[in-house]
C-alpha atoms as a PDB file:
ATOM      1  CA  UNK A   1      21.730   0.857  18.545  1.00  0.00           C
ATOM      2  CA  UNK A   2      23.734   3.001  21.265  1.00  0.00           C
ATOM      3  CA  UNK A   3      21.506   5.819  21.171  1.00  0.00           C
ATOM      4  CA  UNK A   4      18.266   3.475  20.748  1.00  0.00           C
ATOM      5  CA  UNK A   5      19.136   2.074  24.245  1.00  0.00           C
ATOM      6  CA  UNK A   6      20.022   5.606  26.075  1.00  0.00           C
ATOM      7  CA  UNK A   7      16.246   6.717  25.253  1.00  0.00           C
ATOM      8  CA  UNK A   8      15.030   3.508  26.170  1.00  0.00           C
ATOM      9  CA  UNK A   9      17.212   4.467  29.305  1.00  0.00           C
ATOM     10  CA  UNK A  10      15.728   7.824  29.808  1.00  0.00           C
ATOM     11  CA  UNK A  11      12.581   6.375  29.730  1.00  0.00           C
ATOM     12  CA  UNK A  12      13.016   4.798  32.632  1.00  0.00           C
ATOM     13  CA  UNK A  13      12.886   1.114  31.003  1.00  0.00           C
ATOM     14  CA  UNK A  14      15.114  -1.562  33.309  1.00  0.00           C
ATOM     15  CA  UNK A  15      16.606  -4.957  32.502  1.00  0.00           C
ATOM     16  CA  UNK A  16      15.364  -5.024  28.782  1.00  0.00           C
ATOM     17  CA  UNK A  17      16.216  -7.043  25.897  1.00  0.00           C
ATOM     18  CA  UNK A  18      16.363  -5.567  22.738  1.00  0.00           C
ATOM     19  CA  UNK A  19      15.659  -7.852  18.847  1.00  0.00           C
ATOM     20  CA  UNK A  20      15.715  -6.932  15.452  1.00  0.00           C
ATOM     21  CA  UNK A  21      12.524  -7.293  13.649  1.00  0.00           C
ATOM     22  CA  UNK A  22      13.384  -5.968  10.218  1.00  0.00           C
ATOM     23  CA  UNK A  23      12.141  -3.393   7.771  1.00  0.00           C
ATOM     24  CA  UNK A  24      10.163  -2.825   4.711  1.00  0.00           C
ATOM     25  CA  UNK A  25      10.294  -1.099   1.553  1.00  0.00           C
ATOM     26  CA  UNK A  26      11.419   2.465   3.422  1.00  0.00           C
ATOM     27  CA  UNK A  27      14.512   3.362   5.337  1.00  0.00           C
ATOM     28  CA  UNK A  28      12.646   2.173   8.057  1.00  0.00           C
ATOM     29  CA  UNK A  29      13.863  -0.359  10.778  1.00  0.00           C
ATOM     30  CA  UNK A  30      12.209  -2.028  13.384  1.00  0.00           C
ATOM     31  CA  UNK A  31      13.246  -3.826  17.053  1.00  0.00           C
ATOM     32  CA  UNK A  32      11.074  -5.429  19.262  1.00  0.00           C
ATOM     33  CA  UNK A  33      11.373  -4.901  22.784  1.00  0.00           C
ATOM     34  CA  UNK A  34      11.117  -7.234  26.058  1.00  0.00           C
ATOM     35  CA  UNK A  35      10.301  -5.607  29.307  1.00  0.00           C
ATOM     36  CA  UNK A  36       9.509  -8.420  32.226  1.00  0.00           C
ATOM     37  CA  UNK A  37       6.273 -10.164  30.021  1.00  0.00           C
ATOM     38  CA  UNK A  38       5.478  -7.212  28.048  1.00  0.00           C
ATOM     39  CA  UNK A  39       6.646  -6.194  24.749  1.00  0.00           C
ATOM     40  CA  UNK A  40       7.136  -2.981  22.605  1.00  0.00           C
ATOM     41  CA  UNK A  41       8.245  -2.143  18.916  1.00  0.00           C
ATOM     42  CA  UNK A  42      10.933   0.328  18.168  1.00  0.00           C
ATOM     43  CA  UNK A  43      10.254   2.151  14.834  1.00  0.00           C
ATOM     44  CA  UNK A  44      13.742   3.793  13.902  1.00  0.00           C
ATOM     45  CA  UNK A  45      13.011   6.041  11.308  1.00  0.00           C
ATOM     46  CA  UNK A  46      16.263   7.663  11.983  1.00  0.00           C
ATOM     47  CA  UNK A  47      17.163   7.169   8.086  1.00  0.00           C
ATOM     48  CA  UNK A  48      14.130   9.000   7.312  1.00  0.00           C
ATOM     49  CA  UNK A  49      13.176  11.470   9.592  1.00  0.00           C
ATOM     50  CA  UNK A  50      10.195  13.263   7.435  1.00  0.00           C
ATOM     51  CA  UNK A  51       8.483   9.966   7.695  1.00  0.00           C
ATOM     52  CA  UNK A  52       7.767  10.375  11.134  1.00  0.00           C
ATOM     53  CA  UNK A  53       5.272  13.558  11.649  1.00  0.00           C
ATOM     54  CA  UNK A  54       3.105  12.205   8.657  1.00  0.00           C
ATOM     55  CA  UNK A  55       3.037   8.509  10.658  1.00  0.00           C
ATOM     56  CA  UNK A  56       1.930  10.580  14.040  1.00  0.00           C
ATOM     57  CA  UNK A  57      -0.915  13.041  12.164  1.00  0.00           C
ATOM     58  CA  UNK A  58      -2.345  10.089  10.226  1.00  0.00           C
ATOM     59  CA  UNK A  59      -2.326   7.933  13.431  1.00  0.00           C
ATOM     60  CA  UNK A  60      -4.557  10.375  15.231  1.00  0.00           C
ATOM     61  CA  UNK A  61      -6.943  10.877  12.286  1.00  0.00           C
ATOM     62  CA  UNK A  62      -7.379   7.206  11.506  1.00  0.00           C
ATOM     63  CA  UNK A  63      -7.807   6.893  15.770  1.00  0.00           C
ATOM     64  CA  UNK A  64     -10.179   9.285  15.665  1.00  0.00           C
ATOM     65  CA  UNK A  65     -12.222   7.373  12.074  1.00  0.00           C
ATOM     66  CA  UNK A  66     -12.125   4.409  14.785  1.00  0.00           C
ATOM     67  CA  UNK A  67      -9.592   2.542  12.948  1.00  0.00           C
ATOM     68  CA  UNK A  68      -7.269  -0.063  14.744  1.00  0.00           C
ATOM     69  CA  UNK A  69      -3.806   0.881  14.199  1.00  0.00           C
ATOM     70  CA  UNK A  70      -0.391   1.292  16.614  1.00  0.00           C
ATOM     71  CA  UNK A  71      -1.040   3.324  19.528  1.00  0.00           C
ATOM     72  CA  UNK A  72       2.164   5.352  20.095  1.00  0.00           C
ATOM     73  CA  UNK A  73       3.697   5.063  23.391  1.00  0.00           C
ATOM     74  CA  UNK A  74       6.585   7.327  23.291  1.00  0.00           C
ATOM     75  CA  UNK A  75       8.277   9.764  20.284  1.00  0.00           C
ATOM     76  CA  UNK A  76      11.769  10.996  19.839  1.00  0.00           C
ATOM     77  CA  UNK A  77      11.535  13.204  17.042  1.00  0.00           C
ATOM     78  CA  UNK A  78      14.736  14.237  17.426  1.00  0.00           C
ATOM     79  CA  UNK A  79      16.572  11.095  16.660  1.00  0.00           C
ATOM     80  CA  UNK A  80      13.586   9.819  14.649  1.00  0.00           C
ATOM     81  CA  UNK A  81      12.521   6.760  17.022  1.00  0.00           C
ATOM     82  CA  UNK A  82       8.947   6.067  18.300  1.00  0.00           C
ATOM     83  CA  UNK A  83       7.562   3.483  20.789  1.00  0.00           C
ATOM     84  CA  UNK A  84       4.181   1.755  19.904  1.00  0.00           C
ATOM     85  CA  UNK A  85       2.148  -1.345  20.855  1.00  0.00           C
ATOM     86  CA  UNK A  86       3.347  -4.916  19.855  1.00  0.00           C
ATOM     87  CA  UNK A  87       0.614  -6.397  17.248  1.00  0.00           C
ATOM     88  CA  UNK A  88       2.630  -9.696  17.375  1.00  0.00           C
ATOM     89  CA  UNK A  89       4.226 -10.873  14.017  1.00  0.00           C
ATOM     90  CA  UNK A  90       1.082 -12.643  12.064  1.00  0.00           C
ATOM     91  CA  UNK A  91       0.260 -10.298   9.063  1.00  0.00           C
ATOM     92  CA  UNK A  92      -3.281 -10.762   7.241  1.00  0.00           C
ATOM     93  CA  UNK A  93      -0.525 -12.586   4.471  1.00  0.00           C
ATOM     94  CA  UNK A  94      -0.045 -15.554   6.677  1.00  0.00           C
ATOM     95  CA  UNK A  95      -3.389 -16.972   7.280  1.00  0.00           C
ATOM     96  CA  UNK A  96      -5.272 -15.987   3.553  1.00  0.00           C
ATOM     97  CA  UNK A  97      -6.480 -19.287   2.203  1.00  0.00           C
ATOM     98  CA  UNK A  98      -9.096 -19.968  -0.265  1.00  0.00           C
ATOM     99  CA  UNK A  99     -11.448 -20.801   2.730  1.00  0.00           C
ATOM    100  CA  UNK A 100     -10.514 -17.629   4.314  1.00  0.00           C
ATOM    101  CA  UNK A 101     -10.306 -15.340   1.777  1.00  0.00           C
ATOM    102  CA  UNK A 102     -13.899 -14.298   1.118  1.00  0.00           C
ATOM    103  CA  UNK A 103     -14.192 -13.824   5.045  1.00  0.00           C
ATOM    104  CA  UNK A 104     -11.115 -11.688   5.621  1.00  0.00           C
ATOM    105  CA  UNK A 105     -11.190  -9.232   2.864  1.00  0.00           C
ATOM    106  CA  UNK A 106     -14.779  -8.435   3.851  1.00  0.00           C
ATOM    107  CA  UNK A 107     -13.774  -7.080   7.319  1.00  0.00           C
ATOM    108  CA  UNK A 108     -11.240  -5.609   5.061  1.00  0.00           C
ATOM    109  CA  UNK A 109     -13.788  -3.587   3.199  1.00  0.00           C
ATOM    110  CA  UNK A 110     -15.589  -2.705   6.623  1.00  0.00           C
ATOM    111  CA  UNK A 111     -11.939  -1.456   7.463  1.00  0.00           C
ATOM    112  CA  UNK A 112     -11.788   0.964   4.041  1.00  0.00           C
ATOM    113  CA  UNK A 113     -15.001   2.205   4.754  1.00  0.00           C
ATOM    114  CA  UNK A 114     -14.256   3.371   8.293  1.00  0.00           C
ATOM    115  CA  UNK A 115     -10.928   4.701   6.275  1.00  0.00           C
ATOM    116  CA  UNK A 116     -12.726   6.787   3.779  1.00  0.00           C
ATOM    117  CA  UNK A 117     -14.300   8.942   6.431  1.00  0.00           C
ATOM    118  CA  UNK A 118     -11.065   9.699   7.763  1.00  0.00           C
ATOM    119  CA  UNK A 119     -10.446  13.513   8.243  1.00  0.00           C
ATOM    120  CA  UNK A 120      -8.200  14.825   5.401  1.00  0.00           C
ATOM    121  CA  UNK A 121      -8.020  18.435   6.261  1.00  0.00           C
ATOM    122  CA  UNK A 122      -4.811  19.897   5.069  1.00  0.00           C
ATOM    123  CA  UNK A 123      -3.703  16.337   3.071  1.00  0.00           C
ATOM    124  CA  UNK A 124      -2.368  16.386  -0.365  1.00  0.00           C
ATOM    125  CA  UNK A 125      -4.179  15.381  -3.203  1.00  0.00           C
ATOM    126  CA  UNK A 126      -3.584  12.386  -5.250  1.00  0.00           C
ATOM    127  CA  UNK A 127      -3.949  14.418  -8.766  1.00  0.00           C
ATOM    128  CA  UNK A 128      -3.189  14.089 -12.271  1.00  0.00           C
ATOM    129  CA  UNK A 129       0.631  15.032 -11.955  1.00  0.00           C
ATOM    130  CA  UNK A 130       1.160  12.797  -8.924  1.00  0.00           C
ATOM    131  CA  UNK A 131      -1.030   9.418 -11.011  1.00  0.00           C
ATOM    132  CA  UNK A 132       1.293  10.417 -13.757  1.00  0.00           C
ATOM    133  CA  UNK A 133       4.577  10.886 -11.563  1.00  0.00           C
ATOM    134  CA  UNK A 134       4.030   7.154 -10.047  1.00  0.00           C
ATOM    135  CA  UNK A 135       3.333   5.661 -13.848  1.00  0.00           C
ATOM    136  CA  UNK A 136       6.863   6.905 -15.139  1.00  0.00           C
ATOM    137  CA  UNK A 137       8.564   4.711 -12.538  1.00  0.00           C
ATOM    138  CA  UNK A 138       7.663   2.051 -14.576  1.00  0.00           C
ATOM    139  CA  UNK A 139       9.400   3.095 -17.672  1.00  0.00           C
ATOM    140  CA  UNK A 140      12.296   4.840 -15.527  1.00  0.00           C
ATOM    141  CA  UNK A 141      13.359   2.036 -13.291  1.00  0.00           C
ATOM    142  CA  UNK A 142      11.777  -1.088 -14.549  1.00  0.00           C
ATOM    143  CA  UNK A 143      11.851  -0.786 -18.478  1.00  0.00           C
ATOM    144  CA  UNK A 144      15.004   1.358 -18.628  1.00  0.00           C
ATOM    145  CA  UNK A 145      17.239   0.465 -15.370  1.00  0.00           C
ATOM    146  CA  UNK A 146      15.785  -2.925 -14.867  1.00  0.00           C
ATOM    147  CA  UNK A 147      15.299  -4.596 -18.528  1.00  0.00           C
ATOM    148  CA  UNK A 148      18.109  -2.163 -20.153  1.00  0.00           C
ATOM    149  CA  UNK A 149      14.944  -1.433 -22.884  1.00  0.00           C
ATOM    150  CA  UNK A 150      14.792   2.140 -24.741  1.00  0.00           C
ATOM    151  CA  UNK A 151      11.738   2.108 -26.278  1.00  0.00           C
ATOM    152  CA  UNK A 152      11.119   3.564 -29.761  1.00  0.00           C
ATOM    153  CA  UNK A 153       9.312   6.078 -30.845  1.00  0.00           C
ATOM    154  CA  UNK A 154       6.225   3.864 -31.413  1.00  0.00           C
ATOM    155  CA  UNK A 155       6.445   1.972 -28.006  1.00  0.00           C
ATOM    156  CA  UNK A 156       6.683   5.510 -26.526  1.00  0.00           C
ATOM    157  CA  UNK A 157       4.398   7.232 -28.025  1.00  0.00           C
ATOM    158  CA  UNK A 158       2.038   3.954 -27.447  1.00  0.00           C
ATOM    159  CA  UNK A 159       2.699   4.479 -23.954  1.00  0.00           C
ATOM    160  CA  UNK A 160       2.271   8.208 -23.553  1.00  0.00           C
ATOM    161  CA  UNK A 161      -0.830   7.772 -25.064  1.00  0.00           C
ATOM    162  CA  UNK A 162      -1.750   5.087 -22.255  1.00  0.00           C
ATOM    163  CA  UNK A 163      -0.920   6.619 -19.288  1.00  0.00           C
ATOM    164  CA  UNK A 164      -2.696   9.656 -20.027  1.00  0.00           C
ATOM    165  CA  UNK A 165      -5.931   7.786 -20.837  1.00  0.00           C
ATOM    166  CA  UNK A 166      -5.224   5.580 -17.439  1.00  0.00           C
ATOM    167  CA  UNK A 167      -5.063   9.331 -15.170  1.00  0.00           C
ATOM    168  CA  UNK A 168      -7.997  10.746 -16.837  1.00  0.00           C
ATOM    169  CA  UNK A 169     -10.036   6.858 -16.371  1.00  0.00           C
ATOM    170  CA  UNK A 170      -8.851   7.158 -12.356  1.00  0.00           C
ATOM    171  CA  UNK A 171      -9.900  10.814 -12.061  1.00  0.00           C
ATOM    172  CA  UNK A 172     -13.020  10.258 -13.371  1.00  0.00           C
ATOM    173  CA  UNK A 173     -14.286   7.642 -10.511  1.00  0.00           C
ATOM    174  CA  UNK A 174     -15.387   9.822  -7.547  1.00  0.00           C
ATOM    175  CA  UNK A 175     -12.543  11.687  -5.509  1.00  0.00           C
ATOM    176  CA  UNK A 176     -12.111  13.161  -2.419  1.00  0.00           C
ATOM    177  CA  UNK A 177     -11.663  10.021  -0.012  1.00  0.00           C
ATOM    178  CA  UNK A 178      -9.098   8.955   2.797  1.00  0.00           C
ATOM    179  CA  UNK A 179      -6.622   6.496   0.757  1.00  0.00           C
ATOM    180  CA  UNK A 180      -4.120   4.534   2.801  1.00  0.00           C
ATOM    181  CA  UNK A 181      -2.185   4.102  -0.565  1.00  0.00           C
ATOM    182  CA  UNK A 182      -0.490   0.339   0.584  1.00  0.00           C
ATOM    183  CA  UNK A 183      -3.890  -1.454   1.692  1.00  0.00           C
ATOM    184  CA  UNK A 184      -2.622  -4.865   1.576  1.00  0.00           C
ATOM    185  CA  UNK A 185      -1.924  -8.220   3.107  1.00  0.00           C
ATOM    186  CA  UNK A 186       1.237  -7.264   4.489  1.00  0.00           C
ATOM    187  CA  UNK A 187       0.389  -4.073   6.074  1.00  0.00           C
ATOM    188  CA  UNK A 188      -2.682  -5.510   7.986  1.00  0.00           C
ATOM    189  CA  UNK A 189      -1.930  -7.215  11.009  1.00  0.00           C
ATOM    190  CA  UNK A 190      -4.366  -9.951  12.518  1.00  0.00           C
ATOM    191  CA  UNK A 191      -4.651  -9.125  16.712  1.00  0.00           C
ATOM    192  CA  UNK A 192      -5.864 -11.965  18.988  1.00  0.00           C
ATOM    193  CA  UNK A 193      -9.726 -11.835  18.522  1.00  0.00           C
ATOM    194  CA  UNK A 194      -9.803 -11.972  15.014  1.00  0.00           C
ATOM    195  CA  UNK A 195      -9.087  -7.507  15.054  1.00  0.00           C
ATOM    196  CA  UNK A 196      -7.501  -6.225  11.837  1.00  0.00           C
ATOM    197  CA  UNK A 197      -5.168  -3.059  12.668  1.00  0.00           C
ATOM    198  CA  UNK A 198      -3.421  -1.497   9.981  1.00  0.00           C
ATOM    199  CA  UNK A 199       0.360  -0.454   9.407  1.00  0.00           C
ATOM    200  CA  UNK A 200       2.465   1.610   7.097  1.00  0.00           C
ATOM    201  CA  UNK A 201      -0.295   4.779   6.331  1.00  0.00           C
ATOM    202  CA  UNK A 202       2.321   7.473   6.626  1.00  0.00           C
ATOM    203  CA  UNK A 203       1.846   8.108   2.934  1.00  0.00           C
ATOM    204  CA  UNK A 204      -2.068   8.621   2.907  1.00  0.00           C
ATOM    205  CA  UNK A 205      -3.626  11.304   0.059  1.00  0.00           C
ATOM    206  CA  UNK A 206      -6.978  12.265  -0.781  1.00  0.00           C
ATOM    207  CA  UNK A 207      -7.700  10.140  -3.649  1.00  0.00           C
ATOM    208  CA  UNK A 208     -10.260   7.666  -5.123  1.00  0.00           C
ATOM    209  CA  UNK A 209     -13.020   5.343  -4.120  1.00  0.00           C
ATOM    210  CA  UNK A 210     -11.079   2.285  -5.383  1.00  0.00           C
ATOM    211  CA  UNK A 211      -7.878   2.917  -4.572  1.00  0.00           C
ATOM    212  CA  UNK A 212      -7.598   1.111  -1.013  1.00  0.00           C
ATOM    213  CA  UNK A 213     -10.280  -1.678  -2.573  1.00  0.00           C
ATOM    214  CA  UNK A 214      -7.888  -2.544  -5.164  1.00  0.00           C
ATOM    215  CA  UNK A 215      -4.677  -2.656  -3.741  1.00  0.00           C
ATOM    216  CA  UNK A 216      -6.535  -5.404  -1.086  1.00  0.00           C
ATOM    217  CA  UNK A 217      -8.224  -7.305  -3.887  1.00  0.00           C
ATOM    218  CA  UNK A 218      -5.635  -7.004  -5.919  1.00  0.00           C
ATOM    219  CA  UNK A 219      -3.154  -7.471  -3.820  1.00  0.00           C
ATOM    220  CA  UNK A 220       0.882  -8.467  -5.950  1.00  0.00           C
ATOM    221  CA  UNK A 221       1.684 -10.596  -3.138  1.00  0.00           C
ATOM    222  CA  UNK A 222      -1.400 -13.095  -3.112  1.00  0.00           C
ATOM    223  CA  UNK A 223      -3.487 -14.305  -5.621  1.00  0.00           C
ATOM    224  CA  UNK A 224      -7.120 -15.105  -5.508  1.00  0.00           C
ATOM    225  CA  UNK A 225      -9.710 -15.994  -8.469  1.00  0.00           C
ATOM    226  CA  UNK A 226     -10.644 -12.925 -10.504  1.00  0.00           C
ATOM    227  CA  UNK A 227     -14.341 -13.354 -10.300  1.00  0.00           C
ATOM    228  CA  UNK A 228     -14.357 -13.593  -6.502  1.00  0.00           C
ATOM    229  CA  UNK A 229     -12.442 -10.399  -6.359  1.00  0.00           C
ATOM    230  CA  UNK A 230     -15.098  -8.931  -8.714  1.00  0.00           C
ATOM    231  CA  UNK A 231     -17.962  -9.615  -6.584  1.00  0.00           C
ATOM    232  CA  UNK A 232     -16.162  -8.665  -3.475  1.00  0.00           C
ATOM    233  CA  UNK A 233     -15.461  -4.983  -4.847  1.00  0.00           C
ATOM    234  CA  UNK A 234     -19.198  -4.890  -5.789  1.00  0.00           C
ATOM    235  CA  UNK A 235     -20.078  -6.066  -2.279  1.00  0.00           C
ATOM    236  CA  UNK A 236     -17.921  -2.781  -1.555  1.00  0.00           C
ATOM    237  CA  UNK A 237     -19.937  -0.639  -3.968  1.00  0.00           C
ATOM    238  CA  UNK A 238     -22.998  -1.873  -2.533  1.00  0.00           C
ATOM    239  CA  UNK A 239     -22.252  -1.044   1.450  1.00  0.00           C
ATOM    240  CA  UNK A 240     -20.799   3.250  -0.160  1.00  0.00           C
ATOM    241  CA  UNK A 241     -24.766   3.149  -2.018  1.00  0.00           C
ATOM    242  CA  UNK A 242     -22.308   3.791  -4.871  1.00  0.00           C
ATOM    243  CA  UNK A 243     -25.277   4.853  -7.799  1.00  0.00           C
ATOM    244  CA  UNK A 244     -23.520   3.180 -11.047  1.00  0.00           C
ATOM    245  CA  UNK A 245     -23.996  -0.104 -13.024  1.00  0.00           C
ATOM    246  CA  UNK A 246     -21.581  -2.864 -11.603  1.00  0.00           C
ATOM    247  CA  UNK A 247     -19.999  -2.293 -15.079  1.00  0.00           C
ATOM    248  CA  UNK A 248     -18.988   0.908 -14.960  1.00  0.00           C
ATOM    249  CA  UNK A 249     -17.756   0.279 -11.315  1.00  0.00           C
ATOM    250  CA  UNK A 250     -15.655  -2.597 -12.015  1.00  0.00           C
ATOM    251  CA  UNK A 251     -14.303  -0.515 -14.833  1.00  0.00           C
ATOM    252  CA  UNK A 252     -13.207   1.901 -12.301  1.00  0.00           C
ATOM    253  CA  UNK A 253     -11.750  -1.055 -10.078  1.00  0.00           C
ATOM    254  CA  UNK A 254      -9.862  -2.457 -12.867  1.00  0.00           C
ATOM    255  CA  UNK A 255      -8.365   1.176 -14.596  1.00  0.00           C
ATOM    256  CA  UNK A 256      -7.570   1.995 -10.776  1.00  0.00           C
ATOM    257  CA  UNK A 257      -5.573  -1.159  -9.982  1.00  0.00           C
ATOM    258  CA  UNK A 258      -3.649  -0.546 -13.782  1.00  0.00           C
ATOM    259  CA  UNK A 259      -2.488   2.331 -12.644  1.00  0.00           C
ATOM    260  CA  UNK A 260      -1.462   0.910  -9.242  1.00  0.00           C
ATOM    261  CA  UNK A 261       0.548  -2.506 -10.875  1.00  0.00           C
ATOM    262  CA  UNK A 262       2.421  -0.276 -13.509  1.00  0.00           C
ATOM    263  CA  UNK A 263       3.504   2.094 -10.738  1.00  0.00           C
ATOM    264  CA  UNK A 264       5.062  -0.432  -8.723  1.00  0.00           C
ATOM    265  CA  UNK A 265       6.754  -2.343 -11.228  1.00  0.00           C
ATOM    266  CA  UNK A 266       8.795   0.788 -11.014  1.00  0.00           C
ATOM    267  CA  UNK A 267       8.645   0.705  -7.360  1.00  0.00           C
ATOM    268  CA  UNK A 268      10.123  -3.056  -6.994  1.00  0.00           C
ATOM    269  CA  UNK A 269      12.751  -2.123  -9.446  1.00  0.00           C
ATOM    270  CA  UNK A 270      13.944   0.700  -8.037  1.00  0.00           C
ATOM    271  CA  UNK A 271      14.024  -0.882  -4.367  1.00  0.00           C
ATOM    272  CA  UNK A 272      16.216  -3.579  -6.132  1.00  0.00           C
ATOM    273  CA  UNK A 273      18.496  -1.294  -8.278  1.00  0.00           C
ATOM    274  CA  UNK A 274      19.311   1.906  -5.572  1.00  0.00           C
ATOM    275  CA  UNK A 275      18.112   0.435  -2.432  1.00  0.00           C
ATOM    276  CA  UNK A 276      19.770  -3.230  -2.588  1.00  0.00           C
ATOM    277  CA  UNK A 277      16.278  -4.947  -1.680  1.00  0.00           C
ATOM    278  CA  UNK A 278      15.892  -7.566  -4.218  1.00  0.00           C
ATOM    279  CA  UNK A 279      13.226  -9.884  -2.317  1.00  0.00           C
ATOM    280  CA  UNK A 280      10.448  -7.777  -4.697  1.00  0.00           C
ATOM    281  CA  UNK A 281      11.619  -8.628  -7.643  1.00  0.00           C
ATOM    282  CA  UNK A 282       9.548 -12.447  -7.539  1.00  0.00           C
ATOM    283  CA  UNK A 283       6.793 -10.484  -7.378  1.00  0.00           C
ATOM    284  CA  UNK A 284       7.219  -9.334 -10.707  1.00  0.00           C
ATOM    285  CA  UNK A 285       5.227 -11.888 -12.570  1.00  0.00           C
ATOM    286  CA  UNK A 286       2.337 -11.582 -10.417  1.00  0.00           C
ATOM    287  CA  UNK A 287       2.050  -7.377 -10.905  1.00  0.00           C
ATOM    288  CA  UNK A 288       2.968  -8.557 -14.815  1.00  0.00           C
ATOM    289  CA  UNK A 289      -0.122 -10.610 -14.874  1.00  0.00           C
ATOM    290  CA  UNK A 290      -2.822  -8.208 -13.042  1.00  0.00           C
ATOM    291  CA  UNK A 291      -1.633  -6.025 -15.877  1.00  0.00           C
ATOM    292  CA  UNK A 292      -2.509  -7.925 -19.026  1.00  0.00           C
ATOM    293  CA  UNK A 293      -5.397  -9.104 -17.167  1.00  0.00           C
ATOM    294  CA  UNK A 294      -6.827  -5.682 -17.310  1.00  0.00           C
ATOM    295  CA  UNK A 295      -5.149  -4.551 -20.806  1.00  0.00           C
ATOM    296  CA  UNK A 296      -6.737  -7.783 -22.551  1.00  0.00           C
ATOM    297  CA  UNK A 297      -9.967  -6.833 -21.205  1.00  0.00           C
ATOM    298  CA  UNK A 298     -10.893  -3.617 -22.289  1.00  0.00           C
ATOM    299  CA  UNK A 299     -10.004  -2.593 -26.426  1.00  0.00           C
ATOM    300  CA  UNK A 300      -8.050   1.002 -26.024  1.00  0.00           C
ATOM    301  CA  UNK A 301      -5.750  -0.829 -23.596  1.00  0.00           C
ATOM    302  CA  UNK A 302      -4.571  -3.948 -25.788  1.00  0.00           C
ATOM    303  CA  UNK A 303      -1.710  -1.809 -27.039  1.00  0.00           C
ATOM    304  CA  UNK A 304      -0.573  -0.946 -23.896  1.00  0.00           C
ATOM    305  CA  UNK A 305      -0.988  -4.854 -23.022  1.00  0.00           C
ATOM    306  CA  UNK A 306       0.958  -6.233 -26.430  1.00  0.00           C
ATOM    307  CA  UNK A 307       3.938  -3.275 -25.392  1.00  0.00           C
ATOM    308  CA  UNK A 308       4.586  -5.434 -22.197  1.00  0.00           C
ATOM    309  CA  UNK A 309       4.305  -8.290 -23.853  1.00  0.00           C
ATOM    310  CA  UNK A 310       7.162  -7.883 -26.309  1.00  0.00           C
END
């Protein structure tokens, strides 16, 4: 906190207070800061310093795609600390409601759209190896480190087999777009007039259409009625004059999010097991169910679907 408060110093900043605000799934940290009546956030990413150029270059490009995110105020790359606006503390998470719902993840969609034609010059691709990479998380950290299960040569072979068909399903939907890669109700922040501006893109790839789509309608930390969700994403493929039966698109939505919910199984796992951050772990049964949702649904996944079961 020492050196937080000499380069609030330096920049000239007098009779402050300083509060935590807390952190997420990264090394990040976050304090809020009171000058007179205005306020600032501090993003310390002093644990993670390679976080930080990413967070600036995607800024600019999502700026530029007219996006609302955090304008950045002042940078210490050095140290790893950044100044930015204050978007208050009321996430998209607090006010979903049944009523709501339908409304909100519509200017949601708007909000992917003006994603997707985001500049991704010079961004890394979300390919084959990388789909794959996230999948084995699952089987690393939840199945192995988590449950304590080695699976047998069935069960793995069963889910070798699986994966590889999910990659293939996910590279097969059209490619090439802006994804966010964490497009949900806790990383979009409600601004007074009703203004979504979105947090925690540092990560973006070029990836797929339904990427962003699904981790909103989808989302492991809020659950809404399937069907709903279904005709929102087709609302979606409607506004991109996406050229496919609603079928074959919602087979793309669904294949997309199973890759997604197996991935961070591994994810909440791991941030339990190395990182100490156990508040992920109740949503568990909610990534669980998304999962057999999707397995039970289409024939060449219910193996996949009866290996999570047992």
């Amino acid at each position: 906190m020492q050196k937080i408060k000499a380069w609030i110093n330096e920049l000239g900043y007098k009779n402050y207070k300083i509060e935590m605000v807390g952190g997420d799934a990264s090394f990040r940290k976050y304090f809020r800061l009171f000058v007179n009546e205005d306020s600032y956030i501090i993003m310390d990413s002093s644990a993670d310093l390679d976080s930080l150029s990413p967070f600036i270059d995607i800024s600019v490009r999502l700026l530029k795609a007219k996006v609302e995110v955090p304008r950045i105020i002042a940078q210490n790359l050095q140290e790893g600390y950044l100044l930015i606006t204050d978007l208050g503390s009321r996430h998209l998470a607090d006010i979903l409601s049944t009523m709501s719902v339908e409304l909100l993840y519509m200017k949601g969609i708007h909000e992917i759209i003006k994603i997707q034609e985001a500049d991704t010059t010079n961004m890394e691709l979300y390919d084959k190896e990388f789909l794959m990479f996230e999948m084995t998380l699952m089987q690393d950290w939840y199945l192995n480190a988590h449950l304590h299960h080695e699976l047998s040569e069935e069960e793995q072979s069963i889910l070798d087999n699986s994966l590889e068909m999910i990659a293939d399903e996910v590279l097969s939907q059209p490619q090439g777009f802006f994804v966010h890669r964490d497009f949900h109700s806790r990383n979009i922040m409600m601004e007074t007039g009703r203004k979504l501006v979105i947090i925690d893109y540092q990560d973006a790839k070029i990836g797929a259409l339904t990427y962003d789509l699904v981790s909103m309608l989808k989302d492991v930390y809020v659950r809404f009625d399937p069907k709903q969700m279904e005709k929102l994403a087709l609302e979606f493929k409607v506004l991109k004059g996406i050229d496919v039966s609603d079928e074959q698109f919602i087979r793309w939505f669904d294949w997309m999010g199973l890759q997604r919910h197996i991935k961070i199984l591994g994810i909440f796992a791991r941030l339990d097991i190395r990182d100490g951050k156990s508040s992920h772990l109740g949503n568990i049964p909610l990534t669980l169910e998304y999962i057999d949702e999707v397995c039970s649904k289409y024939e060449e996944l219910k193996p996949l679907g009866k290996l999570f079961k047992r």
